[in-house]
C-alpha atoms as a PDB file:
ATOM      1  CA  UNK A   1      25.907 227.248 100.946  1.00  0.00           C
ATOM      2  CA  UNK A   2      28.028 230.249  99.101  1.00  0.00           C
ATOM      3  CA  UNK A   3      29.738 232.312 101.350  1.00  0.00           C
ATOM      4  CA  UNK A   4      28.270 231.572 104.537  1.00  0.00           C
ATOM      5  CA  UNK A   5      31.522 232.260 106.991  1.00  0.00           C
ATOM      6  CA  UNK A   6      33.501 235.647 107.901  1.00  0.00           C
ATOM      7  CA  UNK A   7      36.910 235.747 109.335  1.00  0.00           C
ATOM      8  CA  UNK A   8      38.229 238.731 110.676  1.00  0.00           C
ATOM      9  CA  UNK A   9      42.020 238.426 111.869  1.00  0.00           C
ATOM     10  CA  UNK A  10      44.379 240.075 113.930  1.00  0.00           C
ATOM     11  CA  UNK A  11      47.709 239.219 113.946  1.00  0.00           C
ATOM     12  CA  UNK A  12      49.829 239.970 117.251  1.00  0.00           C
ATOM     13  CA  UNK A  13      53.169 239.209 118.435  1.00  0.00           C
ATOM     14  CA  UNK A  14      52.914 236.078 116.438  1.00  0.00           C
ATOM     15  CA  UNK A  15      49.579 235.067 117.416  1.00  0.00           C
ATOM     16  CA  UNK A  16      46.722 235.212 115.281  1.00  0.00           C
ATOM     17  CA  UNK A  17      43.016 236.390 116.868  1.00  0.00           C
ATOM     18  CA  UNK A  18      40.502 234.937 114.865  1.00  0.00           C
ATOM     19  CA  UNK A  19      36.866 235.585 115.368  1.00  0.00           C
ATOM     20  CA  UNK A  20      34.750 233.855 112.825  1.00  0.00           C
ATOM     21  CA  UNK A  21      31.248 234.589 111.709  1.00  0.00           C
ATOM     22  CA  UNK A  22      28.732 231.596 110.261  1.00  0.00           C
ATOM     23  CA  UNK A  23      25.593 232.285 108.620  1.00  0.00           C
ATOM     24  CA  UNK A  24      23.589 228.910 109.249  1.00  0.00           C
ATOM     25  CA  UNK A  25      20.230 228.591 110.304  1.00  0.00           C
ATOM     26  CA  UNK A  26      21.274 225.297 112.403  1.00  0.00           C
ATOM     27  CA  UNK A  27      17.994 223.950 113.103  1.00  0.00           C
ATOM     28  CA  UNK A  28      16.598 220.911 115.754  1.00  0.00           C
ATOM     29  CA  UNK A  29      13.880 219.217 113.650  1.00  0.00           C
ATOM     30  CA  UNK A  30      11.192 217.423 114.720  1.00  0.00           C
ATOM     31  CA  UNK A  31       8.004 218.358 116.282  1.00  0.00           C
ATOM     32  CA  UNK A  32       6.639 219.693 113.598  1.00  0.00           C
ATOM     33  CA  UNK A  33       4.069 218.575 111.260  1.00  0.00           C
ATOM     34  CA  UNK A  34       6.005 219.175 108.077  1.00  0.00           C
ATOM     35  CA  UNK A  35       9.224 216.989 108.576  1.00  0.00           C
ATOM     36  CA  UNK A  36      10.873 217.618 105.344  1.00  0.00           C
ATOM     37  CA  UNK A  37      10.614 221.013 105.706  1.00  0.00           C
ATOM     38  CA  UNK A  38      11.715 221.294 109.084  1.00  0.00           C
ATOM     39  CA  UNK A  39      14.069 218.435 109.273  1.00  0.00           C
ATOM     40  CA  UNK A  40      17.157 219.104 111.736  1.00  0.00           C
ATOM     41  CA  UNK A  41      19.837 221.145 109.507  1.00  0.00           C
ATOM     42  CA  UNK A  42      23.161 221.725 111.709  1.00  0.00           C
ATOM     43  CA  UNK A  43      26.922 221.702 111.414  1.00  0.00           C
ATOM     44  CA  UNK A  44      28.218 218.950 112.756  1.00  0.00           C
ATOM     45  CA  UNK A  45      32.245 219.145 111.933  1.00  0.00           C
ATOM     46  CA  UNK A  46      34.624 222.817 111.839  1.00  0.00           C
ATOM     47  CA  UNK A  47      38.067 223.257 111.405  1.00  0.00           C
ATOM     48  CA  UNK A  48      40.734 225.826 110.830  1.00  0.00           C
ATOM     49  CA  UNK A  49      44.123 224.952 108.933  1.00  0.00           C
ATOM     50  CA  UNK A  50      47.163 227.074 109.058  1.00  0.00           C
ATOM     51  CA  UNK A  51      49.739 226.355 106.003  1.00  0.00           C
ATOM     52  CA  UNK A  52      47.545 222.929 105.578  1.00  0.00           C
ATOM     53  CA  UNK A  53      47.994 222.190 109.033  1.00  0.00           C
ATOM     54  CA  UNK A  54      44.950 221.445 111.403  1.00  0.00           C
ATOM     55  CA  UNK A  55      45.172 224.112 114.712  1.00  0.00           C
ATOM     56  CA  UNK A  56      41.431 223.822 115.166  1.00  0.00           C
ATOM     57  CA  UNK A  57      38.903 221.679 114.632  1.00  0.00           C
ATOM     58  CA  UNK A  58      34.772 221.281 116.628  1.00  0.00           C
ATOM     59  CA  UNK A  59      32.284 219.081 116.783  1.00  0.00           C
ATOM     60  CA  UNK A  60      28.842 220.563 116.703  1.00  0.00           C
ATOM     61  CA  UNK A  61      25.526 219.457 116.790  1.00  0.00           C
ATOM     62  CA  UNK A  62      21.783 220.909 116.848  1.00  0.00           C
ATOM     63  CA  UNK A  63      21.880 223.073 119.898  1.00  0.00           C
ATOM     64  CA  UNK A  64      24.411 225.297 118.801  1.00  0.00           C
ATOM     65  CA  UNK A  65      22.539 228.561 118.068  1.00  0.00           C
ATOM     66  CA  UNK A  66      21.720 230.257 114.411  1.00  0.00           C
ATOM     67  CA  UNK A  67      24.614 231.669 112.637  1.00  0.00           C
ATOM     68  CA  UNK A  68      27.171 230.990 115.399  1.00  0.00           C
ATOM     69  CA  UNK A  69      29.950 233.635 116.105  1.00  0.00           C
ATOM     70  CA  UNK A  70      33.341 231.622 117.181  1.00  0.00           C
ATOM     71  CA  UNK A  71      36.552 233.385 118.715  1.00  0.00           C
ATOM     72  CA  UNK A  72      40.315 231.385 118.986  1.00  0.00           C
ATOM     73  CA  UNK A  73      44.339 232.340 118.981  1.00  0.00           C
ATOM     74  CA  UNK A  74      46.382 230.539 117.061  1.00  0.00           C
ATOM     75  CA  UNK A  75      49.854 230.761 117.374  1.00  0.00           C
ATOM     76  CA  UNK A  76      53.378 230.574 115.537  1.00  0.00           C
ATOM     77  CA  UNK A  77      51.463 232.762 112.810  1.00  0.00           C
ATOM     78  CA  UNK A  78      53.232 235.450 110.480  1.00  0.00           C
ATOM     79  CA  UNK A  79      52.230 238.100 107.576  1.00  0.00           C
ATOM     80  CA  UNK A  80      51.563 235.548 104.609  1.00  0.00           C
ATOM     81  CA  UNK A  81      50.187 232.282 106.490  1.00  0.00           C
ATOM     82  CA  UNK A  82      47.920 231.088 104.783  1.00  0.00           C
ATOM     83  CA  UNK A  83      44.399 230.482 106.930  1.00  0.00           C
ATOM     84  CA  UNK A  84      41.649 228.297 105.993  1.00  0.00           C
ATOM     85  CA  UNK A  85      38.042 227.145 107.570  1.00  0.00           C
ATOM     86  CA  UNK A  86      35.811 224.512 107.042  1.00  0.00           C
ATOM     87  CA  UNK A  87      32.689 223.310 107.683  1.00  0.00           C
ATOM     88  CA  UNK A  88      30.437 220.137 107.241  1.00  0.00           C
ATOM     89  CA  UNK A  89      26.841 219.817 108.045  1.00  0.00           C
ATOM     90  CA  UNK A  90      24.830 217.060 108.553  1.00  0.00           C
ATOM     91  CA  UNK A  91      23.531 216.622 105.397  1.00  0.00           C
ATOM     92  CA  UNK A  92      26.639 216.791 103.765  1.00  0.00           C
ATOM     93  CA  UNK A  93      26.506 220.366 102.759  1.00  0.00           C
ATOM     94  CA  UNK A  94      30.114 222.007 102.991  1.00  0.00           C
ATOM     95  CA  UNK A  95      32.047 225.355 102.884  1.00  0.00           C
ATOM     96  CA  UNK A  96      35.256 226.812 102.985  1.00  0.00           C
ATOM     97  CA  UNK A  97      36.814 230.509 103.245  1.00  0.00           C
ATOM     98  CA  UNK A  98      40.494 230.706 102.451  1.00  0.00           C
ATOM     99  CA  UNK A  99      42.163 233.747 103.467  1.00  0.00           C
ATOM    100  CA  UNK A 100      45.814 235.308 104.063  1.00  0.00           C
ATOM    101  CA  UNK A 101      47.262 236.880 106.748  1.00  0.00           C
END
């Protein structure tokens, strides 16, 4: 998936408010006659890096609701930190939105 995840920062006293935006349409599977088509389709690892260091990181799984919304602080951030997210799913589809503060 292209561009499936939104940051929007605010940076504070040296902490960093982060609420994060993922379009995904994080699906259950089964129980349905068509398997393949609705075959269970969810994030299962995210993580946030500051300067290549890990301050964040979940472990999701199918009963997370469609395009999730996620809020954290990080701290010991500054004006040219360098932010980045991930995500895996659990059929190995991946993204990643790099940003600066």
């Amino acid at each position: 998936m292209m561009e499936s995840i939104k940051v929007r920062t605010t940076l504070k006293n040296g902490s960093v408010t982060v609420r994060m935006f993922i379009r995904y349409p994080m699906r259950v599977g089964g129980g349905r006659k068509n398997e393949d088509l609705y075959a269970p389709h969810f994030i299962q690892e995210i993580s946030c890096e500051l300067n290549g260091e890990t301050v964040m990181r979940g472990y999701w799984g199918p009963g997370v609701a469609q395009n999730p919304y996620l809020s954290f602080i990080v701290d010991n951030a500054k004006v040219g930190d360098a932010l980045a997210f991930r995500w895996v799913d659990n059929r190995g589809g991946t993204d990643v939105f790099e940003t600066k503060l």
